[in-house]
Protein backbone atom coordinates (compact mmCIF):
# COMPACT_ATOMS: atom_id res chain seq x y z
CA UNK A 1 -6.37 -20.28 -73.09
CA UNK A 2 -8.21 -21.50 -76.05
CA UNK A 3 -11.42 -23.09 -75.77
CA UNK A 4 -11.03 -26.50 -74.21
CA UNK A 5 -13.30 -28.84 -72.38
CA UNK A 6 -12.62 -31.41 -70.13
CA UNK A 7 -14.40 -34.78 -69.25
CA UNK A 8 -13.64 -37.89 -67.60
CA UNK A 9 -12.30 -41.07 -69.56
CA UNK A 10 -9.96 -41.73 -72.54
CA UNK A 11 -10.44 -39.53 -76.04
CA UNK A 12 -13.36 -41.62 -78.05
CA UNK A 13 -14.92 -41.65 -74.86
CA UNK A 14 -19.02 -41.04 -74.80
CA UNK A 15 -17.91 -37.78 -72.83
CA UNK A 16 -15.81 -36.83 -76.06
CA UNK A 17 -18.15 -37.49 -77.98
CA UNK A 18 -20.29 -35.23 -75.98
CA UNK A 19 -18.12 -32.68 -75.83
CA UNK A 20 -17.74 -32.30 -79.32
CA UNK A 21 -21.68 -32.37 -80.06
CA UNK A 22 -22.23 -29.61 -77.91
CA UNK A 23 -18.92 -27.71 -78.57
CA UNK A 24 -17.81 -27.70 -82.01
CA UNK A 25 -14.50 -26.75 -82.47
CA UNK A 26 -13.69 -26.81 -79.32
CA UNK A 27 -10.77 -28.89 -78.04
CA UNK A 28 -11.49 -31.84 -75.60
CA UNK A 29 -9.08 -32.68 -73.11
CA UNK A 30 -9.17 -36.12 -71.19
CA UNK A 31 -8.94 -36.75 -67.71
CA UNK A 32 -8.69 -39.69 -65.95
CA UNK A 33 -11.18 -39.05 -63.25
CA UNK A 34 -14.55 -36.43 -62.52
CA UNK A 35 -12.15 -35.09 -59.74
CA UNK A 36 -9.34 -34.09 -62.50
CA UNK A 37 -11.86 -32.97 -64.89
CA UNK A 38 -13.29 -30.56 -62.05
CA UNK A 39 -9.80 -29.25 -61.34
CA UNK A 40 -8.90 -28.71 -64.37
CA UNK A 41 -11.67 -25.99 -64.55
CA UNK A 42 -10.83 -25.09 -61.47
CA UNK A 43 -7.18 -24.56 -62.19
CA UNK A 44 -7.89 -22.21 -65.54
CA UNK A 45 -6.84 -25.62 -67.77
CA UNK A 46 -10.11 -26.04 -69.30
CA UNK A 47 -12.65 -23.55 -69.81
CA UNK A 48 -15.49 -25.76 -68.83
CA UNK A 49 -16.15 -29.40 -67.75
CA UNK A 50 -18.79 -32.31 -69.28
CA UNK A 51 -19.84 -34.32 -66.46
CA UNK A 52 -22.15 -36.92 -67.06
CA UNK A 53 -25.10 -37.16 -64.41
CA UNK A 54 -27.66 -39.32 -65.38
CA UNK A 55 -28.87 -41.83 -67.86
CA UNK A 56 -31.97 -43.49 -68.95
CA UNK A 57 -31.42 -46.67 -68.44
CA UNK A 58 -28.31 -46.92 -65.84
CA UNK A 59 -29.99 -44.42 -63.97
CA UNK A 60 -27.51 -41.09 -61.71
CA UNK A 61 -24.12 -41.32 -61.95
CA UNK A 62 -23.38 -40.71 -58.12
CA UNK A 63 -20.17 -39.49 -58.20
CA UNK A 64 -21.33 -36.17 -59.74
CA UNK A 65 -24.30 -35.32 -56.86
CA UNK A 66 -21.20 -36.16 -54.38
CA UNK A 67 -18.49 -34.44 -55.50
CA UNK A 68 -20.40 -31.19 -57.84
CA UNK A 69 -21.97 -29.66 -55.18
CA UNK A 70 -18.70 -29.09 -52.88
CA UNK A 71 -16.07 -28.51 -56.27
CA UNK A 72 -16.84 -24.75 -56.55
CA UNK A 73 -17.97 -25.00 -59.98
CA UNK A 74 -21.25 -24.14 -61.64
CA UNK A 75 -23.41 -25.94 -64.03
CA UNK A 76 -23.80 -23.64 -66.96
CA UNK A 77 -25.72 -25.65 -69.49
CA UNK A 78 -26.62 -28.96 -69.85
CA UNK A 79 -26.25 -31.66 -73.07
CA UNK A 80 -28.06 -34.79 -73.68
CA UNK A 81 -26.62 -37.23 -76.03
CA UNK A 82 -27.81 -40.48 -77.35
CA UNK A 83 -25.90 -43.58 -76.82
CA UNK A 84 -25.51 -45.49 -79.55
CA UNK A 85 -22.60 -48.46 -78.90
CA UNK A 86 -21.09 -49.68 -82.01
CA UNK A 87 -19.26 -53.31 -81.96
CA UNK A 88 -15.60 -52.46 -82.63
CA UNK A 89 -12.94 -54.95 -84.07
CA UNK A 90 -9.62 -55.14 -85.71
CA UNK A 91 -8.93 -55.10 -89.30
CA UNK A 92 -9.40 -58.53 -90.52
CA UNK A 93 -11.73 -59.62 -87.64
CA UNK A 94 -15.38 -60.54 -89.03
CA UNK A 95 -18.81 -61.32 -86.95
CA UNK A 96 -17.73 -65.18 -87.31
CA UNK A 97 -14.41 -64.67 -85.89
CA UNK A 98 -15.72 -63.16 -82.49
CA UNK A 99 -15.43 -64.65 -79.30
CA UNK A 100 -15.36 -62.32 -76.67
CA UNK A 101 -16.85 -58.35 -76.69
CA UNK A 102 -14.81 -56.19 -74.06
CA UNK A 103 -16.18 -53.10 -72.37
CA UNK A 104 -17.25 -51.05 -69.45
CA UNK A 105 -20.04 -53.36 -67.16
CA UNK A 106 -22.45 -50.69 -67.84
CA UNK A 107 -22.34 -50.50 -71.36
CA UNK A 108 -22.34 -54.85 -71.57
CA UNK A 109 -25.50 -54.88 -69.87
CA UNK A 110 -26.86 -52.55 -72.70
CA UNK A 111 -26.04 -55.12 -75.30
CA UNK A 112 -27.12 -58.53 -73.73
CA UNK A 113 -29.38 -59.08 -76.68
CA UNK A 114 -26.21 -58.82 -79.20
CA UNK A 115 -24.05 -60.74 -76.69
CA UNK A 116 -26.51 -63.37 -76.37
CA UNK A 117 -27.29 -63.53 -80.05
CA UNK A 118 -23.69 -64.21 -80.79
CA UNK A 119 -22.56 -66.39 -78.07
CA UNK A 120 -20.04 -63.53 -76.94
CA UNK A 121 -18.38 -63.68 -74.11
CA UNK A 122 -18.66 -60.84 -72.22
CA UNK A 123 -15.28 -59.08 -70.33
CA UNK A 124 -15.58 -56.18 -68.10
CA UNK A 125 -12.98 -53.05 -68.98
CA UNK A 126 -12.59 -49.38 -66.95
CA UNK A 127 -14.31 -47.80 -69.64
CA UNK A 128 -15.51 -47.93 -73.27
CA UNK A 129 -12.53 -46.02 -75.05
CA UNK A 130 -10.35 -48.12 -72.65
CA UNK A 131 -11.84 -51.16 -74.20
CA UNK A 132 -11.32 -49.84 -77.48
CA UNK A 133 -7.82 -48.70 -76.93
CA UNK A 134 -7.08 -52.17 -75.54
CA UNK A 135 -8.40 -54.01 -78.44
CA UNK A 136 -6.59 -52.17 -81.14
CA UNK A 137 -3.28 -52.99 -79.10
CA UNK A 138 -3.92 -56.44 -78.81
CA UNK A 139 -4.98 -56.85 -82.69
CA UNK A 140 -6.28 -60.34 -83.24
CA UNK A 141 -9.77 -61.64 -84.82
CA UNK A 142 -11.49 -62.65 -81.59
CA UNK A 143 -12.02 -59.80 -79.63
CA UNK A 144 -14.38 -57.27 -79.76
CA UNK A 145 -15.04 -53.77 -78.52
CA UNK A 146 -18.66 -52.30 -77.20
CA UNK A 147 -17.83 -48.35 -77.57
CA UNK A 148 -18.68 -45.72 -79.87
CA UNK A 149 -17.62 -44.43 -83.34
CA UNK A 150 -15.26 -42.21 -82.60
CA UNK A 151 -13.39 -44.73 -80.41
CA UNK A 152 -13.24 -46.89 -83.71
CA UNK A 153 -11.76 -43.55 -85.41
CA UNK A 154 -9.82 -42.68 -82.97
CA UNK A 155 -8.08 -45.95 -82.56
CA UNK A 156 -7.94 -47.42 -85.93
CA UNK A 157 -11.11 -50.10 -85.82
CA UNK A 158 -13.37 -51.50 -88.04
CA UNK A 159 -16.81 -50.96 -87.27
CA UNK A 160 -18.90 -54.44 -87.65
CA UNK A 161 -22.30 -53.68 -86.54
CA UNK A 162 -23.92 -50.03 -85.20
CA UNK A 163 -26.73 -49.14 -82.68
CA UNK A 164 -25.75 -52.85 -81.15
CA UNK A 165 -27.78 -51.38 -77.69
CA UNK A 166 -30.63 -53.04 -76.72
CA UNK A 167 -32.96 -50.27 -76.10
CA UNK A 168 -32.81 -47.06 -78.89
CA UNK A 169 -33.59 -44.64 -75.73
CA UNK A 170 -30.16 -44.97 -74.32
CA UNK A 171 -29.46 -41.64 -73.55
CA UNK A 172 -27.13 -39.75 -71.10
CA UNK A 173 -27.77 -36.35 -69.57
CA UNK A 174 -24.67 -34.09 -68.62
CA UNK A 175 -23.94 -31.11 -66.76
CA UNK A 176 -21.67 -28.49 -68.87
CA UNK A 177 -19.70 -26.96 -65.45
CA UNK A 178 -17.92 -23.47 -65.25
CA UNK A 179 -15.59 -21.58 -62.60
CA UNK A 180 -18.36 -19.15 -62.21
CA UNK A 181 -22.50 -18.74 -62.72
CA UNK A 182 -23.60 -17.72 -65.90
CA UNK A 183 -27.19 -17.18 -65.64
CA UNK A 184 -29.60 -16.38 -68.52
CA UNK A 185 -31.64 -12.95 -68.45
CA UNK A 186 -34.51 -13.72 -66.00
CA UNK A 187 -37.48 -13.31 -68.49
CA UNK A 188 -35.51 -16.09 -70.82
CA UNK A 189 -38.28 -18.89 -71.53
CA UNK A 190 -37.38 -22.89 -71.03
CA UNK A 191 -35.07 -22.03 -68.09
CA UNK A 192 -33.58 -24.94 -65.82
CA UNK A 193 -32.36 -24.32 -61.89
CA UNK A 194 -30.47 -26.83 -60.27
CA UNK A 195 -29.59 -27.06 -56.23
CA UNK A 196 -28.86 -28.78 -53.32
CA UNK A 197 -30.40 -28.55 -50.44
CA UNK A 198 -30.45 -30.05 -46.80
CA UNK A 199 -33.86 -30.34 -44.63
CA UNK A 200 -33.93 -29.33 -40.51
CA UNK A 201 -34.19 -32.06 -38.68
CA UNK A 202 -38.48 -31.51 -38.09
CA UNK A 203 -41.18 -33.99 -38.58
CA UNK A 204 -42.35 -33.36 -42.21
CA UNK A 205 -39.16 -31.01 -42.85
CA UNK A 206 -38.97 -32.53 -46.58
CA UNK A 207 -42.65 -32.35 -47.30
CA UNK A 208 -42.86 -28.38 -46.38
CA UNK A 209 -39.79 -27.70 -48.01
CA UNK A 210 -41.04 -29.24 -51.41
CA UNK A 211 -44.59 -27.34 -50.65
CA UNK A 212 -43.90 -24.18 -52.20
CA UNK A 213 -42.95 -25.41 -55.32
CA UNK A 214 -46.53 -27.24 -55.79
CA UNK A 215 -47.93 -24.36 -54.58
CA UNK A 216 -46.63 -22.15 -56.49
CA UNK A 217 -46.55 -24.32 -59.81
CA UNK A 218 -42.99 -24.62 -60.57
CA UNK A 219 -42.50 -28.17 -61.91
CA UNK A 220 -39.55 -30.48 -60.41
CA UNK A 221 -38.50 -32.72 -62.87
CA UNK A 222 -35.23 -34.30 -60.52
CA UNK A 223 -35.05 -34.69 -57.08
CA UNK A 224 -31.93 -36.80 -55.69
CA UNK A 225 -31.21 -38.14 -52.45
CA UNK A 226 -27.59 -39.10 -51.04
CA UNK A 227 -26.09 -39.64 -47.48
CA UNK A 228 -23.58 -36.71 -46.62
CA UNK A 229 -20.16 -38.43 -45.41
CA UNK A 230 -21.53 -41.83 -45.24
CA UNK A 231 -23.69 -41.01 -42.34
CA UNK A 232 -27.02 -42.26 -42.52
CA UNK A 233 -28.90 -38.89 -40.53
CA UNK A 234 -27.07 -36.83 -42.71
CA UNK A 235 -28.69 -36.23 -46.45
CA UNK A 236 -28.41 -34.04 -48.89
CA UNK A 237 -30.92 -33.21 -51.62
CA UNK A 238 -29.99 -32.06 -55.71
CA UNK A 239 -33.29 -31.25 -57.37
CA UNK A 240 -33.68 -29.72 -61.11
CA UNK A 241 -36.97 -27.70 -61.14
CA UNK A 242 -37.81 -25.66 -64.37
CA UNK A 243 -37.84 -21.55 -64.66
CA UNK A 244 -35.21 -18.89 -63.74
CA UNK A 245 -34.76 -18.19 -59.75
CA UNK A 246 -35.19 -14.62 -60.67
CA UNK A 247 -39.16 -15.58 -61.85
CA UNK A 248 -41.66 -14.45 -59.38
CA UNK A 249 -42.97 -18.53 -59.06
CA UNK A 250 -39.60 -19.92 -58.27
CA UNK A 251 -38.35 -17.00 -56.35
CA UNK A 252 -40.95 -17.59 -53.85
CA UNK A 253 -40.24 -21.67 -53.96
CA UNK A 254 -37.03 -21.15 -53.21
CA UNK A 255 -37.70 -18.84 -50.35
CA UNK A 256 -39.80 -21.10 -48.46
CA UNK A 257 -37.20 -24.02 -49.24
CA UNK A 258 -34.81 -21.82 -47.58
CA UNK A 259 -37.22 -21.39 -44.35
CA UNK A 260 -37.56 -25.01 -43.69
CA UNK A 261 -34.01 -26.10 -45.19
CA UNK A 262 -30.13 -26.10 -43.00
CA UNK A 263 -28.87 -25.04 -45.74
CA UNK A 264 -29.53 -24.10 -49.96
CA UNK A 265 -27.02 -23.85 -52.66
CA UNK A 266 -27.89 -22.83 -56.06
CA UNK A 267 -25.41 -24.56 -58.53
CA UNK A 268 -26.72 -22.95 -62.09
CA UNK A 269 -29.57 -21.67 -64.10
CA UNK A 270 -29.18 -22.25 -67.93
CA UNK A 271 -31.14 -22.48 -70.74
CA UNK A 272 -32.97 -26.38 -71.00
CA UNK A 273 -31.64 -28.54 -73.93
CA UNK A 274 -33.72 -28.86 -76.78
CA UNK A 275 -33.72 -32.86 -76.33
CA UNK A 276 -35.61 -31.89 -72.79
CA UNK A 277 -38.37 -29.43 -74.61
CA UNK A 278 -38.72 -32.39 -76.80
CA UNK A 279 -39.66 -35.16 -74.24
CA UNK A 280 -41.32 -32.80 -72.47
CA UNK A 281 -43.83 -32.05 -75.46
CA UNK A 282 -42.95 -27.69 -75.18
């Protein structure tokens, strides 16, 4: 199997786009759900998986923290990448022309500022690609795109106006997931851990499990709640903390999480992204 890397959506997808960021070379293959991009992994298709997981302004994609932590996979690495939503048209279609900007509800309430601006009606799609996709099948001068620039090369658009996105933070944070662990050396520097984790059922249960991680001075920097099964007594945790599990300091976090905790998964240990080390001033 050559390299190949999997994500969720249509090619000229954000996920694509990700892919290929992080993965040069590497071949991307599209899948029309997180479920098939995780079995694809799982199945020796793909070699690894880009699964989206957060964003800065929409906030966790909850999908992931439901289905990651039970899909036998690993996170390996993770990849930030900037959103930057392009307004996408047929050939012959100008600003004045527009009437109506297609794409996925997330990405239109990035751009109200655009839509509002130029009297736009908005129209909800699956996804961004799809929206793409759809609009260089229908043709015509009225109908816009709100998707990236590879969805405009990938499906033959012009490109009217870039970085239409109301806020220039936009960015997404993904998991890079494997069949297996790969963790770094233990004395590697800017190390993430990510796990799930659920409390006993004891008064304070959550407050002692998170103790030993202030006491011991390991920093948390994501800590997720979600309902187990839809039942409302039953919750799971997925927390990002930063170090190796192997470091003294963490080591001894995650032990006395594991005293006070039903259960504790690790799902990876990688290196941090350089966007993280950024924001984080390191």
């Amino acid at each position: 199997m050559s390299n190949l890397i999997a994500f969720q959506g249509l090619p000229g997808a954000y996920s694509d786009l990700a892919c290929r960021a992080a993965y040069p070379g590497w071949r991307t293959l599209p899948c029309p759900s997180f479920e098939a991009a995780m079995d694809a992994v799982r199945g020796g298709e793909a070699n690894l998986a880009m699964l989206p997981c957060e964003n800065s302004l929409a906030g966790r994609v909850p999908d992931i923290h439901r289905l990651l932590p039970e899909s036998g996979l690993f996170v390996v690495g993770e990849h930030f990448e900037r959103v930057e939503h392009c307004l996408l048209a047929p050939k012959g279609a100008t600003l004045a022309t527009l009437k109506r900007a297609h794409s996925h509800p997330v990405a239109l309430g990035q751009v109200r500022n655009i839509l509002r601006e130029m009297r736009l009606q908005p129209v909800i799609e699956a996804d961004t690609a799809g929206a793409a996709q759809l609009i260089a099948e229908r043709g015509g001068v009225e109908d816009a795109a709100i998707a990236s620039a590879l969805a405009a090369e990938t499906y033959g658009l012009e490109i009217l106006r870039r970085n239409v996105e109301d806020a220039a933070h936009n960015t997404t944070r993904f998991y890079v997931c494997a069949p297996g662990p790969a963790w770094p050396p233990a004395a590697t520097p800017d190390c993430v851990t990510t796990f799930v984790f659920r409390v006993r059922n004891l008064p304070a249960a959550l407050y002692k499990a998170l103790g030993g991680f202030a006491t011991n001075g390991v920093n948390m920097t994501k800590l997720e709640s979600y309902m187990l099964d839809g039942e409302f007594t039953a919750t799971q945790f997925l927390a990002d903390v930063d170090g190796h599990p192997h470091q003294p300091a963490v080591q001894r976090a995650l032990e006395e999480l594991s005293y006070f905790s039903r259960e504790m998964k690790i799902l990876g240990a990688y290196r941090a992204h350089p966007y993280r080390l950024e924001h984080q001033g390191r």
